[in-house]
PDB file of N, CA and C in Angstrom:
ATOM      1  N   UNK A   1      10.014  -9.291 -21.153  1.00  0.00           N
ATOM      2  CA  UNK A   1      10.377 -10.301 -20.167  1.00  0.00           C
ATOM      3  C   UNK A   1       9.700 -11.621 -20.518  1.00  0.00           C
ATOM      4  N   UNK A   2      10.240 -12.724 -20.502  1.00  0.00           N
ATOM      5  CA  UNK A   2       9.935 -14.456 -20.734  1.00  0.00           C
ATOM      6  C   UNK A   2       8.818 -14.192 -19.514  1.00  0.00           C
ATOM      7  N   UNK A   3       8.055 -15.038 -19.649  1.00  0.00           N
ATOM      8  CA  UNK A   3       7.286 -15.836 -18.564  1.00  0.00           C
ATOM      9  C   UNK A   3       7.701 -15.953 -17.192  1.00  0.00           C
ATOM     10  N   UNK A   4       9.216 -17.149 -17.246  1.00  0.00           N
ATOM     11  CA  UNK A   4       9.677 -17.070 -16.141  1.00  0.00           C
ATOM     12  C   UNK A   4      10.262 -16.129 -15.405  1.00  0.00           C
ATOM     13  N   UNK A   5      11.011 -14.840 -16.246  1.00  0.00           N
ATOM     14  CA  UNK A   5      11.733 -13.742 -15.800  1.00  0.00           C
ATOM     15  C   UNK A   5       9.859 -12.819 -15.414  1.00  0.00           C
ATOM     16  N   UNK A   6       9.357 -12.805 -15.846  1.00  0.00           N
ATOM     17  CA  UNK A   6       7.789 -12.462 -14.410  1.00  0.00           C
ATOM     18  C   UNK A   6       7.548 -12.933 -13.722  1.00  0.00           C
ATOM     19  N   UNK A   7       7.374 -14.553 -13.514  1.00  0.00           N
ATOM     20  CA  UNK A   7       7.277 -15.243 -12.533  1.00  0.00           C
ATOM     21  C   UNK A   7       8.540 -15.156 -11.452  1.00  0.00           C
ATOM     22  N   UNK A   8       9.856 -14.924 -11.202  1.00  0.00           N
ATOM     23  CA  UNK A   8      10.331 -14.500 -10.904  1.00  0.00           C
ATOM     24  C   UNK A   8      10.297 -12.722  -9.801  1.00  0.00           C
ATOM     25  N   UNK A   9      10.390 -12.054 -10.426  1.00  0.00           N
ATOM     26  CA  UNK A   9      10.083 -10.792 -10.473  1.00  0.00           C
ATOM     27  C   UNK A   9       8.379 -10.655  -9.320  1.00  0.00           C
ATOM     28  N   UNK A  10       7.746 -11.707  -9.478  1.00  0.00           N
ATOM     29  CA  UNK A  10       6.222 -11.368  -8.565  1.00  0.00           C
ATOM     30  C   UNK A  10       6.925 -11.869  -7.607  1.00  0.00           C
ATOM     31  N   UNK A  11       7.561 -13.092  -7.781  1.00  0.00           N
ATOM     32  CA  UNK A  11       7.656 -13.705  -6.443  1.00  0.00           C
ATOM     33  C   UNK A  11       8.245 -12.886  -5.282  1.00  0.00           C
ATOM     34  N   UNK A  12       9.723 -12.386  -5.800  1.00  0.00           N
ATOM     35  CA  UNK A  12      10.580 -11.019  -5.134  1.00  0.00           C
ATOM     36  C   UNK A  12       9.701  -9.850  -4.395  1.00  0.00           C
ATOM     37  N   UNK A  13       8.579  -9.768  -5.477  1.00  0.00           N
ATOM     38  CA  UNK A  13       7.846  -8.357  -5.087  1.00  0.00           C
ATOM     39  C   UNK A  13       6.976  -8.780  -4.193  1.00  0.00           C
ATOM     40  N   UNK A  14       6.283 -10.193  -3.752  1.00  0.00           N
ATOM     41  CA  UNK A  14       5.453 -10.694  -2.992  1.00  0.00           C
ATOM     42  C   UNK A  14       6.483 -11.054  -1.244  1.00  0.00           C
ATOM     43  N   UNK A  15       7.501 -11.295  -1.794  1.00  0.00           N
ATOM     44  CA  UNK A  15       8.153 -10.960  -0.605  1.00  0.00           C
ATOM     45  C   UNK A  15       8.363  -9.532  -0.376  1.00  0.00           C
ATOM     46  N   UNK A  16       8.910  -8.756  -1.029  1.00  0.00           N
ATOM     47  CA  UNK A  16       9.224  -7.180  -0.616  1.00  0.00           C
ATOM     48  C   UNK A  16       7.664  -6.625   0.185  1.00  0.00           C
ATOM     49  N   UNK A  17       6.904  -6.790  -0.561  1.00  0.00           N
ATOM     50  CA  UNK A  17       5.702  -6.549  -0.219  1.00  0.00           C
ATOM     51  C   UNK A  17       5.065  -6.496   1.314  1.00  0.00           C
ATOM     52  N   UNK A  18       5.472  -7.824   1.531  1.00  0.00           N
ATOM     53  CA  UNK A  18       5.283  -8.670   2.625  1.00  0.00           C
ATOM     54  C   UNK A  18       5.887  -7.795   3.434  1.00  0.00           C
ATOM     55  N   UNK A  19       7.491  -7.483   3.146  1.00  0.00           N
ATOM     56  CA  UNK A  19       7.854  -7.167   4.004  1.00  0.00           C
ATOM     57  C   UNK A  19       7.698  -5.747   4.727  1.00  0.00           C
ATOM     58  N   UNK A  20       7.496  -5.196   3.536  1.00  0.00           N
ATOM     59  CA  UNK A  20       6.704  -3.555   3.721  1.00  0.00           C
ATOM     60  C   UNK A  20       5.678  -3.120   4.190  1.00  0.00           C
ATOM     61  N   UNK A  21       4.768  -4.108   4.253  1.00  0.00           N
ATOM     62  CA  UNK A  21       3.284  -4.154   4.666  1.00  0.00           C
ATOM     63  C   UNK A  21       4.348  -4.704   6.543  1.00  0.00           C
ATOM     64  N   UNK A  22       4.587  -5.222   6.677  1.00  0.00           N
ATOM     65  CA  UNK A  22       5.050  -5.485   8.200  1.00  0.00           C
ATOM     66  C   UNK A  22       5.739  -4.297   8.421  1.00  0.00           C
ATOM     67  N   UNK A  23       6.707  -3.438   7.879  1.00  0.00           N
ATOM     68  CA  UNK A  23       7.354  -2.377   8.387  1.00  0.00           C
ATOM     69  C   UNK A  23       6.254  -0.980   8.834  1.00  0.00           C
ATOM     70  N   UNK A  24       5.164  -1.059   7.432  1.00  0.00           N
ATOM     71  CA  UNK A  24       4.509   0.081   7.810  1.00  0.00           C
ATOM     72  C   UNK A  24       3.623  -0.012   8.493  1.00  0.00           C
ATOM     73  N   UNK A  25       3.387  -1.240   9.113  1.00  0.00           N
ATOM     74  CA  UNK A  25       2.409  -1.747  10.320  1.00  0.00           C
ATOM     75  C   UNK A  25       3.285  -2.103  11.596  1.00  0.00           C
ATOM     76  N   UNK A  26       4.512  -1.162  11.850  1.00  0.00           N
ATOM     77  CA  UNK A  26       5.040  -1.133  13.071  1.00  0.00           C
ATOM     78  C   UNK A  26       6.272  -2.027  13.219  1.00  0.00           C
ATOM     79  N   UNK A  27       6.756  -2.738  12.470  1.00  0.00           N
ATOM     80  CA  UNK A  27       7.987  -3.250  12.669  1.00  0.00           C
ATOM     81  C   UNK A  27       9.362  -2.791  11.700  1.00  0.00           C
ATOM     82  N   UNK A  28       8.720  -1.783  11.279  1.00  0.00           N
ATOM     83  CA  UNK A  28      10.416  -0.557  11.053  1.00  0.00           C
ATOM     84  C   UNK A  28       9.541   0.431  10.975  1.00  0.00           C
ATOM     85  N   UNK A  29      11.073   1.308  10.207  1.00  0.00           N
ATOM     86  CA  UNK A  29      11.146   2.661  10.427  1.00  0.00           C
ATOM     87  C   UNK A  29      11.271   3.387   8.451  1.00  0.00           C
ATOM     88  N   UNK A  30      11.299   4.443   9.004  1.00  0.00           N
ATOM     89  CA  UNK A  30      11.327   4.914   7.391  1.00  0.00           C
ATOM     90  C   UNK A  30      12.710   4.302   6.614  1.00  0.00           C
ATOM     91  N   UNK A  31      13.857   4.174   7.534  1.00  0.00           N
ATOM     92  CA  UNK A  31      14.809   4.108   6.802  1.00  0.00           C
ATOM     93  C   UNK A  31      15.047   2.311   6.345  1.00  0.00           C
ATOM     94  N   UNK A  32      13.988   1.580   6.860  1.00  0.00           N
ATOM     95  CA  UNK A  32      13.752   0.469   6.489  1.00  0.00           C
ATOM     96  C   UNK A  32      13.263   0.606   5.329  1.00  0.00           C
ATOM     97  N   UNK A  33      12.399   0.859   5.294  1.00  0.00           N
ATOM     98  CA  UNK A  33      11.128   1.566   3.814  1.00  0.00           C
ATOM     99  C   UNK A  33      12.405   1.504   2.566  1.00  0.00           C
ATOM    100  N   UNK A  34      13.371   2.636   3.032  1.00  0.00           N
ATOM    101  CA  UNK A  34      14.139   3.292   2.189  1.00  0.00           C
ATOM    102  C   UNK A  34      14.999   2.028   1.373  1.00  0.00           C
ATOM    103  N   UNK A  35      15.588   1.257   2.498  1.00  0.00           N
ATOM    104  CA  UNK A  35      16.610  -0.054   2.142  1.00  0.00           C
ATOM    105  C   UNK A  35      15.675  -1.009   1.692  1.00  0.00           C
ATOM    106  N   UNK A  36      14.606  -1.053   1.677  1.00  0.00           N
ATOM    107  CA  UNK A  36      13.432  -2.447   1.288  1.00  0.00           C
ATOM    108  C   UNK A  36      13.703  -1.773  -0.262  1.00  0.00           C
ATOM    109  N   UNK A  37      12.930  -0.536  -0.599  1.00  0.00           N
ATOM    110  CA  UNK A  37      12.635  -0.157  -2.013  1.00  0.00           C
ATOM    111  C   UNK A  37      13.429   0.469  -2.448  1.00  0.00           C
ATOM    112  N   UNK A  38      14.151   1.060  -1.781  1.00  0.00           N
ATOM    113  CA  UNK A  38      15.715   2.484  -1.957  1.00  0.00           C
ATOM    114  C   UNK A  38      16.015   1.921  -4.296  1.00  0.00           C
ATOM    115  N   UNK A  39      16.782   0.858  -4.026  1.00  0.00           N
ATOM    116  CA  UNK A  39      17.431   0.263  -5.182  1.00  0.00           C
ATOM    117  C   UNK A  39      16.487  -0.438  -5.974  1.00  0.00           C
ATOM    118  N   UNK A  40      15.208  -0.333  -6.445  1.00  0.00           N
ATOM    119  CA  UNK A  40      14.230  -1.198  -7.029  1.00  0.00           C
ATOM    120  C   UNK A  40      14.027  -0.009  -8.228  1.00  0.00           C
ATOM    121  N   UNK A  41      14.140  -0.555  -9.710  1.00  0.00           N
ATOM    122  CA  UNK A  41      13.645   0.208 -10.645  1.00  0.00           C
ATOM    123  C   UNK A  41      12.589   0.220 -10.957  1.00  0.00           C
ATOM    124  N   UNK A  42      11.938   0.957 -12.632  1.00  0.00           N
ATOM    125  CA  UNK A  42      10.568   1.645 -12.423  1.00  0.00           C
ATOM    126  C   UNK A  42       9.639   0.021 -12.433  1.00  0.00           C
ATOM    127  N   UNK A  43      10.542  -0.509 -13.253  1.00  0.00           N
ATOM    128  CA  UNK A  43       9.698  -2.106 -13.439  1.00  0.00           C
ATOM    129  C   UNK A  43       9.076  -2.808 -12.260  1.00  0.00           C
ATOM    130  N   UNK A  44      10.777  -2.783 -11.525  1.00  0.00           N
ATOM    131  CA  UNK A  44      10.304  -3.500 -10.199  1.00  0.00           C
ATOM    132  C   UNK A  44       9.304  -2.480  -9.258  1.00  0.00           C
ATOM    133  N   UNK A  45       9.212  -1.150  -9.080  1.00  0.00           N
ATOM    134  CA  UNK A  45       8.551  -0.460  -8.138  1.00  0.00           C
ATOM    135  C   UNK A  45       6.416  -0.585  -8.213  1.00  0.00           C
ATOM    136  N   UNK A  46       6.802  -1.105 -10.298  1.00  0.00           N
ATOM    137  CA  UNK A  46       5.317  -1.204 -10.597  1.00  0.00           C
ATOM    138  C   UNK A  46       4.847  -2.535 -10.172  1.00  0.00           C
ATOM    139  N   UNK A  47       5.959  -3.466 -10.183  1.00  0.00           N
ATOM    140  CA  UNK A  47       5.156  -5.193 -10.201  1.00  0.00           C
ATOM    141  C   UNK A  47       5.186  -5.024  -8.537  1.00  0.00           C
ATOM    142  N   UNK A  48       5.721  -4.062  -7.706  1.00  0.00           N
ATOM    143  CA  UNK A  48       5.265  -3.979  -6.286  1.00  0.00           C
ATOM    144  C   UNK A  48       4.330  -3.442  -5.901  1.00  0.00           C
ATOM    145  N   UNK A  49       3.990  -2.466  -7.103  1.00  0.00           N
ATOM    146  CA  UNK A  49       2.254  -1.433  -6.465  1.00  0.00           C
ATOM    147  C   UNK A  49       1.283  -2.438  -6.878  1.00  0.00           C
ATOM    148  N   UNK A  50       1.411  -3.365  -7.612  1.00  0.00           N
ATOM    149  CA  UNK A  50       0.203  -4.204  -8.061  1.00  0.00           C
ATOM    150  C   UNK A  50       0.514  -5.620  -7.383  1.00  0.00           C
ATOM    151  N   UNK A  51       1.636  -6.090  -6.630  1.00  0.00           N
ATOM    152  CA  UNK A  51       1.381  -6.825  -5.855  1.00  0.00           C
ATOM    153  C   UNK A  51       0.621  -6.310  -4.528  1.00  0.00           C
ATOM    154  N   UNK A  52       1.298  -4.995  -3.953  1.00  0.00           N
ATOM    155  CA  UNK A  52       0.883  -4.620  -3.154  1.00  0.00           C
ATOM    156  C   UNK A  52      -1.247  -4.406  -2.816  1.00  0.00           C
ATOM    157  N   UNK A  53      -1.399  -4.256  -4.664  1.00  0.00           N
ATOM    158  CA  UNK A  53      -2.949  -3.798  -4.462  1.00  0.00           C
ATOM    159  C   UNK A  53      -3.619  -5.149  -4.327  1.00  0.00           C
ATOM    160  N   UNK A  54      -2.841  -6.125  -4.685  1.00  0.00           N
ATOM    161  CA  UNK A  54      -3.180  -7.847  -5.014  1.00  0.00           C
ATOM    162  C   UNK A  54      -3.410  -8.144  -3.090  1.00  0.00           C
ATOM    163  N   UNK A  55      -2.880  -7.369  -2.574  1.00  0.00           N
ATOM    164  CA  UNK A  55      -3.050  -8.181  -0.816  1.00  0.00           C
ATOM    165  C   UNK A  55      -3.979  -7.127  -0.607  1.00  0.00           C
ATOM    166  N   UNK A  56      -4.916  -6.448  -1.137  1.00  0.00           N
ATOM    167  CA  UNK A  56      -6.013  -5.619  -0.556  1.00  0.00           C
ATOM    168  C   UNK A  56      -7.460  -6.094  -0.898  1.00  0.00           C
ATOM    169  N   UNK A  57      -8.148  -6.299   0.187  1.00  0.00           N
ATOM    170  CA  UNK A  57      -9.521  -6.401  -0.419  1.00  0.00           C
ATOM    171  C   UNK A  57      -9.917  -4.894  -0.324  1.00  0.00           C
ATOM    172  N   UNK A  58     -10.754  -4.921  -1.804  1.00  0.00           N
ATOM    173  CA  UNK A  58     -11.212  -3.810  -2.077  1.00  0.00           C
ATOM    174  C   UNK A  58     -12.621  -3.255  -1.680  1.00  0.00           C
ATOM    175  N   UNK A  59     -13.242  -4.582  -0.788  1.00  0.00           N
ATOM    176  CA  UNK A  59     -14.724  -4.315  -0.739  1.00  0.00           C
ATOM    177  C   UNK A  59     -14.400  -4.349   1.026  1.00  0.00           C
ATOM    178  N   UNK A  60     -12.958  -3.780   1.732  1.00  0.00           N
ATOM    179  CA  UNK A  60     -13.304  -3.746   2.985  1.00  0.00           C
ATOM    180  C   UNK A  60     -13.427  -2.139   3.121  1.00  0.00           C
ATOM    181  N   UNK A  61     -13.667  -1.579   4.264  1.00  0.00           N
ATOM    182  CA  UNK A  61     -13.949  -0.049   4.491  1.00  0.00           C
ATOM    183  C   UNK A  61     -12.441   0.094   4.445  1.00  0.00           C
ATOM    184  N   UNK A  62     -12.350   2.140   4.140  1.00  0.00           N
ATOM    185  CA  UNK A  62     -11.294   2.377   4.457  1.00  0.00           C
ATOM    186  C   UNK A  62     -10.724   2.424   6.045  1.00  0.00           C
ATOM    187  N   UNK A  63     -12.049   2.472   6.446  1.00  0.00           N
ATOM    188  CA  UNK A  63     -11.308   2.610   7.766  1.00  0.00           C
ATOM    189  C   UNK A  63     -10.720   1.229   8.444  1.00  0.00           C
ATOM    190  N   UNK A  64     -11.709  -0.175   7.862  1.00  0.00           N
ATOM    191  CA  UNK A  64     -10.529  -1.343   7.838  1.00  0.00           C
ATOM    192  C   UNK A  64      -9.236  -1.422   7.435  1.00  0.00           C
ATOM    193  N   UNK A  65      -8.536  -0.542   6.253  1.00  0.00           N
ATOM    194  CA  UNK A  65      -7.786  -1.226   5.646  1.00  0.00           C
ATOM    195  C   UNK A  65      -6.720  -0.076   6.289  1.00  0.00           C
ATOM    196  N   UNK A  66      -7.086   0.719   6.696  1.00  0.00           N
ATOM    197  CA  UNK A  66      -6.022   1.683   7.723  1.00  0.00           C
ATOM    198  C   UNK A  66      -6.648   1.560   9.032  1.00  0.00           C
ATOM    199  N   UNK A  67      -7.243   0.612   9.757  1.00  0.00           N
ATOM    200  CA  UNK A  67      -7.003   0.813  11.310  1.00  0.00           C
ATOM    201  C   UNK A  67      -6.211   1.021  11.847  1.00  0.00           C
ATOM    202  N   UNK A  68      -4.547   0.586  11.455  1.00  0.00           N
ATOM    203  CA  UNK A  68      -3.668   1.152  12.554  1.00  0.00           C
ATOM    204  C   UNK A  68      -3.552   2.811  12.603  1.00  0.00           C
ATOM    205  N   UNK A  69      -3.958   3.151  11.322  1.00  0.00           N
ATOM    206  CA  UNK A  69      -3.789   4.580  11.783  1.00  0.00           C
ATOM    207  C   UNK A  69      -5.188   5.383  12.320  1.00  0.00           C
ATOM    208  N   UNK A  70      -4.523   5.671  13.562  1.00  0.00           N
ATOM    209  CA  UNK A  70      -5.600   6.720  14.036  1.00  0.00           C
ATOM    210  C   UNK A  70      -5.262   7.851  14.302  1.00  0.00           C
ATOM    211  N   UNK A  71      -4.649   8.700  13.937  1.00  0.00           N
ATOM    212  CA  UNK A  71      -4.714  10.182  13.650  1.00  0.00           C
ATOM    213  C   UNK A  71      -4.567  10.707  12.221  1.00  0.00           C
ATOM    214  N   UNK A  72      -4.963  12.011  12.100  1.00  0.00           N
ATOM    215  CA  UNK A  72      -5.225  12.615  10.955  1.00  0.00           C
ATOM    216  C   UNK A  72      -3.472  13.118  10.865  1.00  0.00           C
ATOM    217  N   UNK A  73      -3.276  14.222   9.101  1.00  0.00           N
ATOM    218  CA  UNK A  73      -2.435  14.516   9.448  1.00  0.00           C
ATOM    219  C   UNK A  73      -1.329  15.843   9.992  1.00  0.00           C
ATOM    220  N   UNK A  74      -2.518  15.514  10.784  1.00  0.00           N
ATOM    221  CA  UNK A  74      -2.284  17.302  12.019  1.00  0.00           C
ATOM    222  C   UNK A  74      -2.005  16.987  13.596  1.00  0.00           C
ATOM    223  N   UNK A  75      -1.628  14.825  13.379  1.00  0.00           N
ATOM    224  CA  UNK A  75      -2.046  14.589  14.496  1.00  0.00           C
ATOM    225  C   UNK A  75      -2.830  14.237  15.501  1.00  0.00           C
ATOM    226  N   UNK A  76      -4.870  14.813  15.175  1.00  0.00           N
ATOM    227  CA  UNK A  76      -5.859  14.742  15.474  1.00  0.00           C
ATOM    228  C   UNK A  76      -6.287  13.350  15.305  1.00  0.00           C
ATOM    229  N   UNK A  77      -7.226  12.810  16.146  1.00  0.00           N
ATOM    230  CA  UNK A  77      -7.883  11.517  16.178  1.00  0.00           C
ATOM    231  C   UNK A  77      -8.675  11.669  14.622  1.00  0.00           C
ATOM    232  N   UNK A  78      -9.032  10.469  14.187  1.00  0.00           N
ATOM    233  CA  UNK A  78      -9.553  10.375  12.879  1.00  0.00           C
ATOM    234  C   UNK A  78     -10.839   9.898  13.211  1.00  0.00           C
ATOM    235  N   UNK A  79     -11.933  10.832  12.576  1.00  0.00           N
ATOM    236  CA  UNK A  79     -13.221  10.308  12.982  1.00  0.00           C
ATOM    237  C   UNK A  79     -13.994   9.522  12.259  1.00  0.00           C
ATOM    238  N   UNK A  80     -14.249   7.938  12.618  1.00  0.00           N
ATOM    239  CA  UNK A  80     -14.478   6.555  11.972  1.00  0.00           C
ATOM    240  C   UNK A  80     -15.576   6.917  10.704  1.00  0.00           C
ATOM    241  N   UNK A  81     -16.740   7.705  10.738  1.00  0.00           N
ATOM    242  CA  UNK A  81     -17.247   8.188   9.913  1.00  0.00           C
ATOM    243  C   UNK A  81     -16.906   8.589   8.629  1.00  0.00           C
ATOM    244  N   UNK A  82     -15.583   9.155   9.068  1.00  0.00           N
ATOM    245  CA  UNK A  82     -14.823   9.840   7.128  1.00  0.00           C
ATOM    246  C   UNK A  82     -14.042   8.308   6.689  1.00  0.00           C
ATOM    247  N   UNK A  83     -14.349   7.384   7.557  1.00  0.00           N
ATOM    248  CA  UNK A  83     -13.580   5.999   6.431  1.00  0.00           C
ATOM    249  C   UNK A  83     -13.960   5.222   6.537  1.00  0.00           C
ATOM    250  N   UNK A  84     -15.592   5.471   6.176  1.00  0.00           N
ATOM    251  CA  UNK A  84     -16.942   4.057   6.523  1.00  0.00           C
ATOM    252  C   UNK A  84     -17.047   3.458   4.595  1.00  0.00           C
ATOM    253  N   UNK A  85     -16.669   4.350   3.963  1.00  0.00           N
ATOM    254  CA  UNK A  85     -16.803   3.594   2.140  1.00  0.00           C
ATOM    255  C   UNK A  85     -15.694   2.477   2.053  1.00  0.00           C
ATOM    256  N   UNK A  86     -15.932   1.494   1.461  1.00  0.00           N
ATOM    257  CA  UNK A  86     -15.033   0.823   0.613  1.00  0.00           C
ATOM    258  C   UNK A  86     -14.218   1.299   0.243  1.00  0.00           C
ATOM    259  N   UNK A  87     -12.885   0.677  -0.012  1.00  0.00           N
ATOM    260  CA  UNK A  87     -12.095   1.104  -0.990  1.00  0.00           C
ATOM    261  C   UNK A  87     -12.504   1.154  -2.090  1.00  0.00           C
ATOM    262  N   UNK A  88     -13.512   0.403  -3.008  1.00  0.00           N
ATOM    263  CA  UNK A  88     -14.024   0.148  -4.117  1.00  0.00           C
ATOM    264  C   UNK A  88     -14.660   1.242  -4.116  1.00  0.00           C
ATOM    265  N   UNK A  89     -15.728   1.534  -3.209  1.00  0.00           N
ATOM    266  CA  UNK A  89     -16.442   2.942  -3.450  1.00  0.00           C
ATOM    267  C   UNK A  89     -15.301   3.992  -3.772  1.00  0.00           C
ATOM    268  N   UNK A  90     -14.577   4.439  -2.636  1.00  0.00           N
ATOM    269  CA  UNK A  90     -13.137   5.307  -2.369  1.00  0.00           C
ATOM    270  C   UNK A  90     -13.018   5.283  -4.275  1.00  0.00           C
ATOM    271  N   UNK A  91     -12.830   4.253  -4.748  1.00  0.00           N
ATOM    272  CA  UNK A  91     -11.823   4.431  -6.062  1.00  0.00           C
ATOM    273  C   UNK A  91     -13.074   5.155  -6.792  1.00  0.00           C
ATOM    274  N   UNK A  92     -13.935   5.247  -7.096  1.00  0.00           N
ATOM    275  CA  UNK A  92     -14.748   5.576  -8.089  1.00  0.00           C
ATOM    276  C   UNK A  92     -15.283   7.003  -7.815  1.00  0.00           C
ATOM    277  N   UNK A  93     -14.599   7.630  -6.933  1.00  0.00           N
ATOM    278  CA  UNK A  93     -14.995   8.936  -6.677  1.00  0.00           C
ATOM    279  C   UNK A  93     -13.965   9.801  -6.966  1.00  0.00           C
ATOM    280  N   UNK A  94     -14.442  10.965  -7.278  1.00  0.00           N
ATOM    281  CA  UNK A  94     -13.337  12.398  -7.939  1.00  0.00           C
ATOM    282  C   UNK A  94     -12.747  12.704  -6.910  1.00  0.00           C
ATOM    283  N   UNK A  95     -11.519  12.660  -7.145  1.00  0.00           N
ATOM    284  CA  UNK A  95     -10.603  13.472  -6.060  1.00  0.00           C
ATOM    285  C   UNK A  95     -10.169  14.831  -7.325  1.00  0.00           C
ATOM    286  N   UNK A  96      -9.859  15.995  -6.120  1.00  0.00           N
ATOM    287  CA  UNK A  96      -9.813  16.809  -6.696  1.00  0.00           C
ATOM    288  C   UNK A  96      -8.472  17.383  -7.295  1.00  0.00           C
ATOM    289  N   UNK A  97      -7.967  18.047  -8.650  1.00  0.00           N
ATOM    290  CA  UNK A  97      -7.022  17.617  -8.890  1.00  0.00           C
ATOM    291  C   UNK A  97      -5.797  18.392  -8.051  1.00  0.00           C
ATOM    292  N   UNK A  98      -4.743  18.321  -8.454  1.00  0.00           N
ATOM    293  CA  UNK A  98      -3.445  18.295  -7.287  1.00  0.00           C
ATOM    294  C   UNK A  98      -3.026  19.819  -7.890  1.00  0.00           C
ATOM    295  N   UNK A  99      -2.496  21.101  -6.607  1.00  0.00           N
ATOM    296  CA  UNK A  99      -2.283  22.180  -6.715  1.00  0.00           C
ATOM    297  C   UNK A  99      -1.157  22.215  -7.909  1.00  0.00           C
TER     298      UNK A  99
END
């Protein structure tokens, strides 16, 4: 891709972004989700996870950067304690690997 065909391409994803970060903070629904990203290829889905990580500070807690959610996913209240690290901390720790 030229220069401008990226410059391009962020700008799109800084809107999509935008707009996804408003849907999953209460102003749609999944099937919004679906029509925002539904038709976006692997290119476009990546220059959106790294715009998307571009609107995160990484040195806020997790439990800042998900306050709207307060339940676990069983439903249960989430207790502020399990999301007192950074995201920055969060990243540098082993998760364990996937079944």
């Amino acid at each position: 891709m030229t220069r401008e065909e990226l410059g391009d391409l962020a700008e799109r994803m800084v809107f999509k972004g935008a707009r996804l970060a408003a849907i999953v903070h209460g102003d749609g629904g999944r099937w919004d989700v679906d029509n925002l990203i539904g038709g976006l290829d692997l290119t476009e889905l990546r220059a959106l996870a790294v715009v998307l990580a571009a609107m995160v500070d990484p040195e806020q807690t997790v439990g800042q950067a998900l306050a709207h959610i307060t339940w676990d996913e069983h439903g249960h209240p989430v207790r502020p304690e399990t999301r007192a690290c950074t995201l920055r901390q969060l990243s540098t720790q082993r998760r364990p690997a996937a079944a």
